[in-house]
PDB file of N, CA and C in Angstrom:
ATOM      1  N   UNK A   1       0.826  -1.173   0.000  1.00  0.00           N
ATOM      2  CA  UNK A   1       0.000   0.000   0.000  1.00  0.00           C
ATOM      3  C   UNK A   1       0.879   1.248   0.000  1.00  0.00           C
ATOM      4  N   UNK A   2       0.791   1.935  -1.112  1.00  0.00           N
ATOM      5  CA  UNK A   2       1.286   3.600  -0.881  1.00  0.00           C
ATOM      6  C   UNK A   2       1.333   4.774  -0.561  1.00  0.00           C
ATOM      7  N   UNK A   3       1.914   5.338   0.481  1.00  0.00           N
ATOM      8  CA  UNK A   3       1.162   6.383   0.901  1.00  0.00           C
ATOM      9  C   UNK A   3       0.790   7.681  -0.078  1.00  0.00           C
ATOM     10  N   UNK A   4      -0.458   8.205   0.331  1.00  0.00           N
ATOM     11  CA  UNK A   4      -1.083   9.385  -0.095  1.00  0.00           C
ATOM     12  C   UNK A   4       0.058  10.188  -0.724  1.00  0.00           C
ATOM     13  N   UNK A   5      -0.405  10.933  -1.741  1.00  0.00           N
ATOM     14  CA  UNK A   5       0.623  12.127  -2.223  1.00  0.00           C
ATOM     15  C   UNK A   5       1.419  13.079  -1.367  1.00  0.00           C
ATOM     16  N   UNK A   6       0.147  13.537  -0.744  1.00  0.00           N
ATOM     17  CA  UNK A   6       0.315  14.492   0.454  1.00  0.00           C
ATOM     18  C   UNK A   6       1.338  13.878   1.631  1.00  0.00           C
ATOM     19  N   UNK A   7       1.268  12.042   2.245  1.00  0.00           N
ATOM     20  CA  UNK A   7       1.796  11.791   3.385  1.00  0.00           C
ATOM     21  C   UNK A   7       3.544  11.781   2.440  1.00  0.00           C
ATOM     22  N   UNK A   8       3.485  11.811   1.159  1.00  0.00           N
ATOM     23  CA  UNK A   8       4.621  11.241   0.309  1.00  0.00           C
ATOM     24  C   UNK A   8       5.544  12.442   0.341  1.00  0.00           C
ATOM     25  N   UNK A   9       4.705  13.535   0.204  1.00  0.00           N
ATOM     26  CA  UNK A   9       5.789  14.783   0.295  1.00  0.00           C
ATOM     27  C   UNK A   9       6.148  14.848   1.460  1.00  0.00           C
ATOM     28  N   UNK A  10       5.162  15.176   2.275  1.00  0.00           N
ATOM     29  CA  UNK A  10       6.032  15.458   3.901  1.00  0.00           C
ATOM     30  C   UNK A  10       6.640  14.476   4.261  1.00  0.00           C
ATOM     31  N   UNK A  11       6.975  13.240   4.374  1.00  0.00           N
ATOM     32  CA  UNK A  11       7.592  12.392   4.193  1.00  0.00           C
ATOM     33  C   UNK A  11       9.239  12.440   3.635  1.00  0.00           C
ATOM     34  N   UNK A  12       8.925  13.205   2.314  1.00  0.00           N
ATOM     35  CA  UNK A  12      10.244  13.388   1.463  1.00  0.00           C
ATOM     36  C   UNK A  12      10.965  15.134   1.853  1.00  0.00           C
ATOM     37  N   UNK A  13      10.169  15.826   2.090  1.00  0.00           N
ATOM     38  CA  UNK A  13      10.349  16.678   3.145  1.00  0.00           C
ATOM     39  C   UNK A  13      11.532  16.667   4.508  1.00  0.00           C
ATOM     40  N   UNK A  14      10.634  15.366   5.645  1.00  0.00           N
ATOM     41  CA  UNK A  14      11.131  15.305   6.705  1.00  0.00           C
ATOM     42  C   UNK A  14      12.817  14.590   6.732  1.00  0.00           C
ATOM     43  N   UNK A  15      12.487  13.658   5.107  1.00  0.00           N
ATOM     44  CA  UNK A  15      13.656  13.244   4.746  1.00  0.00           C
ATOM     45  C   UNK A  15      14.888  14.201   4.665  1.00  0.00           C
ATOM     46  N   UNK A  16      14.552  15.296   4.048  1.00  0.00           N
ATOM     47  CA  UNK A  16      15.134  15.953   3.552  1.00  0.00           C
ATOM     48  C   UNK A  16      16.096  16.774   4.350  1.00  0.00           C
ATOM     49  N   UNK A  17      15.169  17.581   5.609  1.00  0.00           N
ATOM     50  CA  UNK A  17      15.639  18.238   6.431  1.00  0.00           C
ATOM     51  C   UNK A  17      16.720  17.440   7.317  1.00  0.00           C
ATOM     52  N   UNK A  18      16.268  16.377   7.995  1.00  0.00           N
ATOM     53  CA  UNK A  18      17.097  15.179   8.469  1.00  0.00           C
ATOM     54  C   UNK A  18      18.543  15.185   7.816  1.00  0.00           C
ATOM     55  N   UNK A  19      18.452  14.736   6.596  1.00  0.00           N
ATOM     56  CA  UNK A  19      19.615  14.905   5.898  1.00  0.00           C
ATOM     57  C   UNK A  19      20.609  16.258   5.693  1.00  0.00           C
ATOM     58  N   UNK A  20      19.914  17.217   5.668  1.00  0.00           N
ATOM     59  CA  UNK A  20      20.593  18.382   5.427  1.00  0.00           C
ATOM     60  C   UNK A  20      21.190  18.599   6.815  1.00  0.00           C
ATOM     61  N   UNK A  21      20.246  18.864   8.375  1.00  0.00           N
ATOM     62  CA  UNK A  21      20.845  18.614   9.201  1.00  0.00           C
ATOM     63  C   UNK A  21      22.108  17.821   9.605  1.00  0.00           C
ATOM     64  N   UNK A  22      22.019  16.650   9.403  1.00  0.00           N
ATOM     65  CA  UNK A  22      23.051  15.648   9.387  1.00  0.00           C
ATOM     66  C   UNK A  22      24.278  16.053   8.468  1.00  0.00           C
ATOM     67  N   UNK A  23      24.126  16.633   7.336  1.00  0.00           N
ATOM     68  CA  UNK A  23      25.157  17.300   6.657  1.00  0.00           C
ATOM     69  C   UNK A  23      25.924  18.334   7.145  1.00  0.00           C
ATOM     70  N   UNK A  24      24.917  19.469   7.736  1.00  0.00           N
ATOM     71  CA  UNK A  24      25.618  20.321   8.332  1.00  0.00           C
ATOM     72  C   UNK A  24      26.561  20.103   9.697  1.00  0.00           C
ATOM     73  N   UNK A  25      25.683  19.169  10.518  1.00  0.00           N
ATOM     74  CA  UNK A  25      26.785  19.082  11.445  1.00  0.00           C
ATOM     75  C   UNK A  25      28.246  18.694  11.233  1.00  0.00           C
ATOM     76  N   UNK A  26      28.008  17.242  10.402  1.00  0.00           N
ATOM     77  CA  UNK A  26      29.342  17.269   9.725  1.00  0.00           C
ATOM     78  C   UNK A  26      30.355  17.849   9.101  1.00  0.00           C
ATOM     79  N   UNK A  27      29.717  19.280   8.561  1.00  0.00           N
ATOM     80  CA  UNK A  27      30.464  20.208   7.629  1.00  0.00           C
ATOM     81  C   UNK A  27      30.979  20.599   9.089  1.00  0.00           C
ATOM     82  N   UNK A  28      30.271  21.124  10.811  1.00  0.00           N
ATOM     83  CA  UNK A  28      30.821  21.703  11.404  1.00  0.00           C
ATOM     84  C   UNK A  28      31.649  21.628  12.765  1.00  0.00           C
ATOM     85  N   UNK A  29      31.271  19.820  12.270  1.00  0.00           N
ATOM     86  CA  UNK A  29      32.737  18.741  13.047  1.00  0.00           C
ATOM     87  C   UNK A  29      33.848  19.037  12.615  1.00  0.00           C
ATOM     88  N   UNK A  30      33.817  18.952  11.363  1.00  0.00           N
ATOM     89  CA  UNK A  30      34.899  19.137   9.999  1.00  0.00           C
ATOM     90  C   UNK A  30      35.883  20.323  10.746  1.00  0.00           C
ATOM     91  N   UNK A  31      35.112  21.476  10.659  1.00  0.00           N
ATOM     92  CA  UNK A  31      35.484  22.816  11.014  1.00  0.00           C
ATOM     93  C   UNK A  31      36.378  22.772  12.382  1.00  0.00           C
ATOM     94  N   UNK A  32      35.127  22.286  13.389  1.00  0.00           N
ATOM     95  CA  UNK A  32      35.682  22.231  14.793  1.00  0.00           C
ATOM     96  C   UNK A  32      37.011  21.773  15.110  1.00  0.00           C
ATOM     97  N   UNK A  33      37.669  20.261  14.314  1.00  0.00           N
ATOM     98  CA  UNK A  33      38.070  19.332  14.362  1.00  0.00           C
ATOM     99  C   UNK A  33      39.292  20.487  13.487  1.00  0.00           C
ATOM    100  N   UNK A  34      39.357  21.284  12.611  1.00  0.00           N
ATOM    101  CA  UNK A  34      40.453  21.775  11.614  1.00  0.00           C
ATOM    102  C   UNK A  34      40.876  22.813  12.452  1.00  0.00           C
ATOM    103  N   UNK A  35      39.847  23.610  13.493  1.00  0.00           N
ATOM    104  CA  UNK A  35      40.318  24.664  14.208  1.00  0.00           C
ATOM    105  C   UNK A  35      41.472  24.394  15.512  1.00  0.00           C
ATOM    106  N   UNK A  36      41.365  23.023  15.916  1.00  0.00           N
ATOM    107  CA  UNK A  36      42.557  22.866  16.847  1.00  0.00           C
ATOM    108  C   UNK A  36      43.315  21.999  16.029  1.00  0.00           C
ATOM    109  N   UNK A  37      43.485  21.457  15.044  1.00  0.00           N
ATOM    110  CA  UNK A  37      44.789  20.847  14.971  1.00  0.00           C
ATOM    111  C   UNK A  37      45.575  21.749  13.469  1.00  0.00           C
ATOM    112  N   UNK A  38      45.080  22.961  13.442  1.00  0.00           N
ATOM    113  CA  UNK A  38      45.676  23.690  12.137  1.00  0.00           C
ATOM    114  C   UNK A  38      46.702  24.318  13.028  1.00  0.00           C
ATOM    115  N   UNK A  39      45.906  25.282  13.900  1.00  0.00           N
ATOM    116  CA  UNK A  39      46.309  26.195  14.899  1.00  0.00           C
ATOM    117  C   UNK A  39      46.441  25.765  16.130  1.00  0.00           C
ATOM    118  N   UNK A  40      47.806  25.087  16.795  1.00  0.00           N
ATOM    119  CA  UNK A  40      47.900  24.924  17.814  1.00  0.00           C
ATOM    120  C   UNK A  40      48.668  25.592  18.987  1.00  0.00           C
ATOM    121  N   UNK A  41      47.951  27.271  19.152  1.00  0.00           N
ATOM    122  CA  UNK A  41      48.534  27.690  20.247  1.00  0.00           C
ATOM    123  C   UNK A  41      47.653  27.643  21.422  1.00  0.00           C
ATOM    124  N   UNK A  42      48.865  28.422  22.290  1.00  0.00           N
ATOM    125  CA  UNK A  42      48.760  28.189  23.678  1.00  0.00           C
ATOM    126  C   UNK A  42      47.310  29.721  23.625  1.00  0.00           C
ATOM    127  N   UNK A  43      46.789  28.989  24.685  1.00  0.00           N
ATOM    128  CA  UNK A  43      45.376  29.894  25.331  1.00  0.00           C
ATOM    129  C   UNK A  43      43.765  29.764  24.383  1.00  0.00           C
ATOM    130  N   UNK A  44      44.132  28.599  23.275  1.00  0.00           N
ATOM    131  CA  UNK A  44      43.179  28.462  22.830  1.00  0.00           C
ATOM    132  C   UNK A  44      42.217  27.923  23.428  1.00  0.00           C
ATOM    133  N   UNK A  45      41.326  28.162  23.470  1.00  0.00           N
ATOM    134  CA  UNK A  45      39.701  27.197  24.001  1.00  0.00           C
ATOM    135  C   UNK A  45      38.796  27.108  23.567  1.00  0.00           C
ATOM    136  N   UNK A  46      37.897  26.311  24.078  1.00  0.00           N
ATOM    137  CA  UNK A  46      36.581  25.790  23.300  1.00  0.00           C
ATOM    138  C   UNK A  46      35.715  27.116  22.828  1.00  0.00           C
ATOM    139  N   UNK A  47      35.581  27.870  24.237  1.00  0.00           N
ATOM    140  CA  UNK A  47      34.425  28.884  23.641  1.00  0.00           C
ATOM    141  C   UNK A  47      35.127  29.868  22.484  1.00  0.00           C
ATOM    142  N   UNK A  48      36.579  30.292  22.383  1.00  0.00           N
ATOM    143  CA  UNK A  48      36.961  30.566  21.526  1.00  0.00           C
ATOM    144  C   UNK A  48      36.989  29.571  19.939  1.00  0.00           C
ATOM    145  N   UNK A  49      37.174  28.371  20.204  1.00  0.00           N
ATOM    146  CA  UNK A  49      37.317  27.910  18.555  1.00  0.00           C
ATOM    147  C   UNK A  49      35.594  27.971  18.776  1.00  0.00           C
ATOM    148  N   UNK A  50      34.600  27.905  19.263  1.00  0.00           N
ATOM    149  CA  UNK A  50      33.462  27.751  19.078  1.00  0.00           C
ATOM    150  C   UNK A  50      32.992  29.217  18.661  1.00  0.00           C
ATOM    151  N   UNK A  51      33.137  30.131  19.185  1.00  0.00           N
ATOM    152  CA  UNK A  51      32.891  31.811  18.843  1.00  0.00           C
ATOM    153  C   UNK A  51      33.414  32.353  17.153  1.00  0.00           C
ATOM    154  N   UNK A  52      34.571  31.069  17.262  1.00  0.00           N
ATOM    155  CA  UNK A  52      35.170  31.142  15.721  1.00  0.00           C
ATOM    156  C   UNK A  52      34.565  30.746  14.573  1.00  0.00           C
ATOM    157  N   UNK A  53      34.204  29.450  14.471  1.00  0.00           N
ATOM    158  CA  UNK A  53      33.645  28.622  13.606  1.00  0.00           C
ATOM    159  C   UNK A  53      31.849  29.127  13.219  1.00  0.00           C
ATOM    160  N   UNK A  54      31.393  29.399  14.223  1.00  0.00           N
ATOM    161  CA  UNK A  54      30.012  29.098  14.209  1.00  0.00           C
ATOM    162  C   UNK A  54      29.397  31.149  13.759  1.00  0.00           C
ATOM    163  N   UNK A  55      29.531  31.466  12.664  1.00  0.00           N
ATOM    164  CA  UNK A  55      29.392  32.646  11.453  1.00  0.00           C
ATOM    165  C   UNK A  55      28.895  32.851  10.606  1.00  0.00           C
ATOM    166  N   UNK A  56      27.986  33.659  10.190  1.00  0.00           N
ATOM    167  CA  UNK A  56      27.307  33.444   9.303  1.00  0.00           C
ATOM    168  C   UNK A  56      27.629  33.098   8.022  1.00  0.00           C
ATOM    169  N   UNK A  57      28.609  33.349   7.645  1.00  0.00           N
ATOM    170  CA  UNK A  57      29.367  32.987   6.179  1.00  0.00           C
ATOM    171  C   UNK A  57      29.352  31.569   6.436  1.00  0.00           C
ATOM    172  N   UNK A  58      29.817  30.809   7.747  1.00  0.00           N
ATOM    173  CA  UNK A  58      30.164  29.255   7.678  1.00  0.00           C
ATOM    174  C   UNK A  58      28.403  28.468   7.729  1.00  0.00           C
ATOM    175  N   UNK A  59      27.697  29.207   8.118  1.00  0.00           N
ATOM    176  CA  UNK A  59      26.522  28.670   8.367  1.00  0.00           C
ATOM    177  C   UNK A  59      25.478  28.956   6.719  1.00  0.00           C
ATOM    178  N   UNK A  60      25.977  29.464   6.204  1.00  0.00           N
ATOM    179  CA  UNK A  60      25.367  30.095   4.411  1.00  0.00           C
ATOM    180  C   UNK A  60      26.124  28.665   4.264  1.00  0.00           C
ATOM    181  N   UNK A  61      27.484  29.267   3.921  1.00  0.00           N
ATOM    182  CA  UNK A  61      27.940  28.012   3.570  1.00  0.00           C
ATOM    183  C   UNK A  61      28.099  26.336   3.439  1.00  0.00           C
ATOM    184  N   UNK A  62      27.490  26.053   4.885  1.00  0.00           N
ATOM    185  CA  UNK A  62      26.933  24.857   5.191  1.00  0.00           C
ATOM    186  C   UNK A  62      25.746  24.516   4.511  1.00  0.00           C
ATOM    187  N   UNK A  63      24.356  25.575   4.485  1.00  0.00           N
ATOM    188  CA  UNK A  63      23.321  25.063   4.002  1.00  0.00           C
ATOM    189  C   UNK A  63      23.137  25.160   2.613  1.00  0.00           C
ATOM    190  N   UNK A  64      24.422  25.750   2.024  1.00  0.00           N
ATOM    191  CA  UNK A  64      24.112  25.542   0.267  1.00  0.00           C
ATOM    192  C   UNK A  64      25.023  24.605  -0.049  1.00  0.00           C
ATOM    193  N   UNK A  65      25.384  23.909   0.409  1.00  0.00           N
ATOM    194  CA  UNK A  65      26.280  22.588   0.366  1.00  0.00           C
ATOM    195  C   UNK A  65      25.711  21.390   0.777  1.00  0.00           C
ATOM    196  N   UNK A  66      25.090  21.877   1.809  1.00  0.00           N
ATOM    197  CA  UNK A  66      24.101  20.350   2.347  1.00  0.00           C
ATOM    198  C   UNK A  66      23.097  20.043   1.086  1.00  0.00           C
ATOM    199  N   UNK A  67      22.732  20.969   0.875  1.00  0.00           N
ATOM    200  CA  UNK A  67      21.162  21.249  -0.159  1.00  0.00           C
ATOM    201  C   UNK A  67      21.634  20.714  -1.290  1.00  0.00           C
ATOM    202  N   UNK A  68      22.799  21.695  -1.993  1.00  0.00           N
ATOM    203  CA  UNK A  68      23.214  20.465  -2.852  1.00  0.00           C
ATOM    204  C   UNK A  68      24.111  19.240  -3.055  1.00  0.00           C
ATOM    205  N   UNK A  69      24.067  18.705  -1.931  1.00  0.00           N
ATOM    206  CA  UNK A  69      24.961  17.386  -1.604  1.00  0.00           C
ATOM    207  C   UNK A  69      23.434  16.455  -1.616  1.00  0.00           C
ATOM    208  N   UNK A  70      22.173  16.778  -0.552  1.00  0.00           N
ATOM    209  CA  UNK A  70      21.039  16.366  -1.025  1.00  0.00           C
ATOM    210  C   UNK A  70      20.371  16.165  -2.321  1.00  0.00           C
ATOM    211  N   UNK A  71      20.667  17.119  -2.627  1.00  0.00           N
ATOM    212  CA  UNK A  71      20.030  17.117  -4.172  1.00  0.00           C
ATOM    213  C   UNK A  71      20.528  16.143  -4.845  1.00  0.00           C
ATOM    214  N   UNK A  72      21.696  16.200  -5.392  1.00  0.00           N
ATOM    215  CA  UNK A  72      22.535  15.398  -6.159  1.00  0.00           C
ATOM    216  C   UNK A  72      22.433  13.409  -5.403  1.00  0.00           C
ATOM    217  N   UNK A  73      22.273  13.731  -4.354  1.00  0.00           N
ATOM    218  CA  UNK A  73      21.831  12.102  -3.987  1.00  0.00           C
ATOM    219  C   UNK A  73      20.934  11.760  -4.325  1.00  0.00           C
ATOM    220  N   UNK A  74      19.749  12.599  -3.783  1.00  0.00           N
ATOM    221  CA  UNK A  74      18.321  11.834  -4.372  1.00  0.00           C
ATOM    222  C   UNK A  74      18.075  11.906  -6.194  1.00  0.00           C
ATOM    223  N   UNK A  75      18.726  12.588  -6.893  1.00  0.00           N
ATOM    224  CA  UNK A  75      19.228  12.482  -8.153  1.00  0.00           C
ATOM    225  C   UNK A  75      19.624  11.014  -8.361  1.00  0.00           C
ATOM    226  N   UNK A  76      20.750  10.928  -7.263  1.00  0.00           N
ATOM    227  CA  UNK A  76      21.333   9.593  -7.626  1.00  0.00           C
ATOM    228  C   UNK A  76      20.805   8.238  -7.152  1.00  0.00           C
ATOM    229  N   UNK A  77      20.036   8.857  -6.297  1.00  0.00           N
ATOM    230  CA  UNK A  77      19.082   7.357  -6.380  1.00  0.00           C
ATOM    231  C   UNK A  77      17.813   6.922  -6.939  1.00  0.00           C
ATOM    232  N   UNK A  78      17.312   8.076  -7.213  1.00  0.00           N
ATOM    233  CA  UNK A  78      16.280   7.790  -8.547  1.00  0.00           C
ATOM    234  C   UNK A  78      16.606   7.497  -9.633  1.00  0.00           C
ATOM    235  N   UNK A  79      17.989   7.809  -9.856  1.00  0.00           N
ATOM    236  CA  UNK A  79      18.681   6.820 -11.384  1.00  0.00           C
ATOM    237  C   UNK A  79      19.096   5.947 -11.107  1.00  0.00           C
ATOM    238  N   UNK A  80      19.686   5.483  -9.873  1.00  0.00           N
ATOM    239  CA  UNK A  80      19.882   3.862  -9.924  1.00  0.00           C
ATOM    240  C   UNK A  80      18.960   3.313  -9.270  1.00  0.00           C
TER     241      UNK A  80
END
């Protein structure tokens, strides 16, 4: 049995966001993870690499990358 059109979008929707979420954090592990071992001086700390990373340029940046890292998957799995 298939769901309704309507349950099919929100569905592909909730998919969606999920995924993009999940993308972004990773883009801002990535980040977190590059900010102490690029730069390793003395007096660095969390709330500093965290005050660093987390910007609006890095956060644009994250969600037009997730979006099309999404895109291009569900692309790729409707062709295979």
């Amino acid at each position: 049995m298939r769901p309704q059109p309507k349950a099919r979008r929100s569905i592909f929707i909730l998919r969606a966001v999920v995924e993009i979420v999940f993308i972004v954090f990773l883009f801002y592990s990535n980040l977190f993870m590059g900010e102490f071992s690029a730069t390793n001086r003395q007096g660095k700390t969390l709330a500093f690499a965290l005050h660093d990373i987390f910007t609006g340029a890095n956060f644009v940046i994250a969600i037009i990358a997730a979006s099309i890292g999404f895109f291009v998957f569900e692309f790729l799995r409707d062709k295979l």
